[in-house]
Each structure stands twice: as structure tokens, then as C-alpha cells.
Protein backbone atom coordinates (compact mmCIF):
# COMPACT_ATOMS: atom_id res chain seq x y z
CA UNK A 1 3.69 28.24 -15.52
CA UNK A 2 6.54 26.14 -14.27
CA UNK A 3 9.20 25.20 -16.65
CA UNK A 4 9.69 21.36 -16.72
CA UNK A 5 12.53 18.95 -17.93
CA UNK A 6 10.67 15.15 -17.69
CA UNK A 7 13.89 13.20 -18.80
CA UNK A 8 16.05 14.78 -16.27
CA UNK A 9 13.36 13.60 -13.70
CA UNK A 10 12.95 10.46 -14.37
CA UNK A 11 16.06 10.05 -14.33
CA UNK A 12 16.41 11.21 -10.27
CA UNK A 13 12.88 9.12 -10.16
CA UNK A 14 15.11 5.83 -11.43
CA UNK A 15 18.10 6.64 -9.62
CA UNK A 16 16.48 6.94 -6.19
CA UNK A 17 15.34 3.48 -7.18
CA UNK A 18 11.35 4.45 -7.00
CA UNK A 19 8.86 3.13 -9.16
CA UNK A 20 7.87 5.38 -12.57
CA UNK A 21 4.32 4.37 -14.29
CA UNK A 22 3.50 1.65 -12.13
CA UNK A 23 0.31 1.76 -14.05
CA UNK A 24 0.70 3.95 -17.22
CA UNK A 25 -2.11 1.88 -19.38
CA UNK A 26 -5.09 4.28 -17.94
CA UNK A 27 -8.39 3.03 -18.13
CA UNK A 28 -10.02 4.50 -14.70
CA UNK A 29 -10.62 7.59 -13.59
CA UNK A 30 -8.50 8.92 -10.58
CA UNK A 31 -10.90 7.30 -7.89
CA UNK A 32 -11.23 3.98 -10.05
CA UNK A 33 -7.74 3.45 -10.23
CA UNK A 34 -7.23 4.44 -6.92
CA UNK A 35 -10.03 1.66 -5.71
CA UNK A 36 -8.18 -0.87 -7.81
CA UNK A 37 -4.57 0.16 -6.57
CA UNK A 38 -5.72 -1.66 -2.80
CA UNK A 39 -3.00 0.74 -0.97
CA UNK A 40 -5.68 3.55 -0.69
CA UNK A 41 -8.89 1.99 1.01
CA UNK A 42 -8.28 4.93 3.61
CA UNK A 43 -8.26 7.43 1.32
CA UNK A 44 -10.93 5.88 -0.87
CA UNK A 45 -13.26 5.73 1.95
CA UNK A 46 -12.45 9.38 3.21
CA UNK A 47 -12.92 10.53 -0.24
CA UNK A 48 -16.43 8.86 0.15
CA UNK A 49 -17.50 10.58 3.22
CA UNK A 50 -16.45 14.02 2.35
CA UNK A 51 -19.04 14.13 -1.18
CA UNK A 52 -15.64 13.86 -3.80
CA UNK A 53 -16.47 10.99 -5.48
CA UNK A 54 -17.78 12.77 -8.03
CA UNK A 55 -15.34 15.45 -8.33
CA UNK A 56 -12.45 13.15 -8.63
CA UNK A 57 -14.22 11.34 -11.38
CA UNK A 58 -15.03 14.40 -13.36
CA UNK A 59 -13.57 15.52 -16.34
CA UNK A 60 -9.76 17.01 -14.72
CA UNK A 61 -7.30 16.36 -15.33
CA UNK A 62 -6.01 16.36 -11.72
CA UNK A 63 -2.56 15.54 -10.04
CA UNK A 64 -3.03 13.93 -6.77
CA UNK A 65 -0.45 13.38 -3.91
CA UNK A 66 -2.19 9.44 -2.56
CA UNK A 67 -1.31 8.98 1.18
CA UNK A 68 -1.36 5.11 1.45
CA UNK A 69 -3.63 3.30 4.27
CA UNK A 70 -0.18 2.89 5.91
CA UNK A 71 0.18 6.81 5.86
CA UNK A 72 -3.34 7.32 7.36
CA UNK A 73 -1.92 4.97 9.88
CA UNK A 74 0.34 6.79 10.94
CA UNK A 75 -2.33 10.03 12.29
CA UNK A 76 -2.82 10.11 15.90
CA UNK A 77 -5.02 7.16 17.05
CA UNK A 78 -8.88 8.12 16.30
CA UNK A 79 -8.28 10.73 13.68
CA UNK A 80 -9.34 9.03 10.98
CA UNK A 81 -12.33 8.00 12.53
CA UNK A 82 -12.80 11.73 13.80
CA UNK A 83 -12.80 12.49 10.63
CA UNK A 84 -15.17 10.32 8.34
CA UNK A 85 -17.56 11.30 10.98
CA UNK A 86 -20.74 13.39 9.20
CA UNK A 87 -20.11 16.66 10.84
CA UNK A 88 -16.66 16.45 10.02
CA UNK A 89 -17.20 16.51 6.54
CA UNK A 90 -16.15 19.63 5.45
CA UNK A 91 -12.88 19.59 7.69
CA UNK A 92 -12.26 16.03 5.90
CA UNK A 93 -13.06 17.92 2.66
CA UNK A 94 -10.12 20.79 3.25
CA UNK A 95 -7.56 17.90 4.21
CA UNK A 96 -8.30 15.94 0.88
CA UNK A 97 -8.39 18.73 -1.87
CA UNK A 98 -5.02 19.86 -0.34
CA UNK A 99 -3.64 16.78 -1.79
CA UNK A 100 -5.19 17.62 -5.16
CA UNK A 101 -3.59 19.87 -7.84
CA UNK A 102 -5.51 21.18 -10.86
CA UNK A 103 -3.82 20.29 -14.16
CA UNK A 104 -1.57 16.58 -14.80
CA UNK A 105 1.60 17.00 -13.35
CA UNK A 106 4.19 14.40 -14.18
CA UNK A 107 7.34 13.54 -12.53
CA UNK A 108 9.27 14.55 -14.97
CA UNK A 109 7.65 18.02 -14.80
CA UNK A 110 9.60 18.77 -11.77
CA UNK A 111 12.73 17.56 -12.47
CA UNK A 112 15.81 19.16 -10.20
CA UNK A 113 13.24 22.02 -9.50
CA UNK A 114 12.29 23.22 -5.65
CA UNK A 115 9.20 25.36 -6.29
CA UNK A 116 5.21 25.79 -4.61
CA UNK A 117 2.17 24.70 -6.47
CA UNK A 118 -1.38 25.85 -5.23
CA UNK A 119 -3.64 22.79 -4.17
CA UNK A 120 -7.26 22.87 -4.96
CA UNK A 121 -7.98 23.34 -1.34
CA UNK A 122 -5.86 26.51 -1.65
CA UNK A 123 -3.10 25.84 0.28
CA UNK A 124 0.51 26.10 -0.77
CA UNK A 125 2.26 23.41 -1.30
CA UNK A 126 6.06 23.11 -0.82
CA UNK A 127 7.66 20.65 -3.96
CA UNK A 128 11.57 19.43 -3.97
CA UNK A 129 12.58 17.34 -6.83
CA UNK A 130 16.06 17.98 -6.20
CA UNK A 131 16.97 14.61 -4.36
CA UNK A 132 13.95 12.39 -5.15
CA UNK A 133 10.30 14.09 -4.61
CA UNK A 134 9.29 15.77 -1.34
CA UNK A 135 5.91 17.12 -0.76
CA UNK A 136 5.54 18.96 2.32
CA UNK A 137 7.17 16.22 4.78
CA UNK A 138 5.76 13.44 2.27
CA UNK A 139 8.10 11.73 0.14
CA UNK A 140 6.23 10.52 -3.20
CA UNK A 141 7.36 6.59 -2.93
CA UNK A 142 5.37 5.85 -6.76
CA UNK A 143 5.01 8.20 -9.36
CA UNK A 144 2.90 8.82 -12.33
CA UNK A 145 0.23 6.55 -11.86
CA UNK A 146 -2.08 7.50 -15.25
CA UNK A 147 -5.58 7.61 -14.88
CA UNK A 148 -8.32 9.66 -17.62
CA UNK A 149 -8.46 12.55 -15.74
CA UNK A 150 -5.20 12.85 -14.41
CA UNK A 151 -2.02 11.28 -12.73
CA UNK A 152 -1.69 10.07 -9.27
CA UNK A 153 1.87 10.08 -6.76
CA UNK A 154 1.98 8.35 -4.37
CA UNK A 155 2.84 9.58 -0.65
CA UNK A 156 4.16 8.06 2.70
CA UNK A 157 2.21 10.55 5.65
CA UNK A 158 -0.94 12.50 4.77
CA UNK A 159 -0.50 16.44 3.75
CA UNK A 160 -2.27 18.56 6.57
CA UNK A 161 -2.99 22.00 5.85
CA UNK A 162 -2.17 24.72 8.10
């Protein structure tokens, strides 16, 4: 497991002037609080159409990297679409458990530390918290959203896997 200083990373987190625990009372589950964020109806939707509903609302705890309807935006013209479509479901399913990590991974976990974490999907993916929070290309814009089951980041372009 990944050794983890939390103060040192919210620190970075505060200095780079982006939002910690924009909702830290949790009372939702990961989709719930998702649903109720109103930044995610993309992802909320794709989540529908690819049978996670109940997965994300399962017992966890999960960390998940939430591309924002304006990050879905940002996909070729028609993806999305492409992709909600029924026989796309399990190629939808592979793009949105690459943004999911098993276990509750807060900010402050990562502090000052480049390293790789495995996504449920089973993917690598590529983590800099040495200037602010990368993801892949993604940069995390909000962090530690709290939910029951685990802790949502948010993210400015959606993570494909290779």
C-alpha cells in the first residue's frame, strides 16, 4: 500500500486554490451524491445505461475520478451518444470503472507523491500530486467529495482506457 501524508496535501489542494470537501457531511451514496451534485447528469446517465447503478451504490467504499457534463462535452461530437447506445454497453462499462478505484482515497493520501493505482476496470492509472492532482491528462478541479461508500474527485476530460 501507498504511503500517504493528508496534511501535506491539502495543503498543495489549498494552495492551488481548488476546492477540499465541497461536501464532507455524507449522507448519499456515491451515485446519490453524484445526482444531487448537478455537474454529472452525463455521467449519471452513462452510469445508468451501462447496469452500475447498483454497483456504485453498494457497500465500497470506492474513490471515483467524476468527469463533469462539461468534460463529456468535450468527446468528439456523437460519442456520448455512441455510447449510451444498448450494444455499447459493455464498451461504456470499461470507460466508467476505469474512473473507479477500490478503497477511499483522499486527497491528502497522495500528497507530493507521483505513483499508479489500478482502476476497477483494470487499467493503470497514472497519479501526480506533486503540483496539484493530475489523473491521466485530467486535472481533479474538486476533491474529496464524501459520500457512504466512498469519496468522489472531481475531473475536467473523461479518463479513456487504452
Amino acid at each position: 500500500m501507498i504511503s500517504f501524508n493528508r496534511k501535506i496535501f491539502s495543503s498543495v489542494f489549498l494552495a492551488a486554490g481548488l476546492s477540499l470537501g465541497a461536501m464532507t457531511a455524507s449522507a448519499a451514496d456515491i451515485v446519490d451524491t453524484a445526482a444531487a451534485a448537478g455537474q454529472f447528469n452525463t455521467l449519471v446517465a452513462a452510469v445508468q445505461a451501462a447496469g452500475l447503478v447498483d454497483t456504485l451504490k453498494g457497500e465500497g467504499p470506492f474513490t471515483v475520478f467524476a468527469p463533469t457534463d462539461e468534460a463529456f462535452a468535450k468527446l468528439p461530437a456523437g460519442t456520448v451518444d455512441d455510447l449510451l447506445k444498448p450494444e455499447n454497453r459493455e464498451k461504456l462499462a470499461a470507460i466508467l470503472t476505469y474512473h473507479v478505484v477500490p478503497g477511499k482515497i483522499m486527497s491528502g493520501d497522495i500528497t507530493g507523491k507521483t505513483t499508479a493505482v489500478t482502476s476497477v476496470q483494470g487499467g493503470s492509472l497514472d497519479v501526480d500530486a506533486t503540483s496539484g492532482v493530475k489523473v491521466n491528462d485530467a486535472t481533479v478541479v474538486t476533491a474529496d467529495i464524501e459520500a457512504d461508500n466512498g469519496v468522489i474527485h472531481v475531473i475536467d476530460t473523461v479518463l479513456l482506457p487504452e
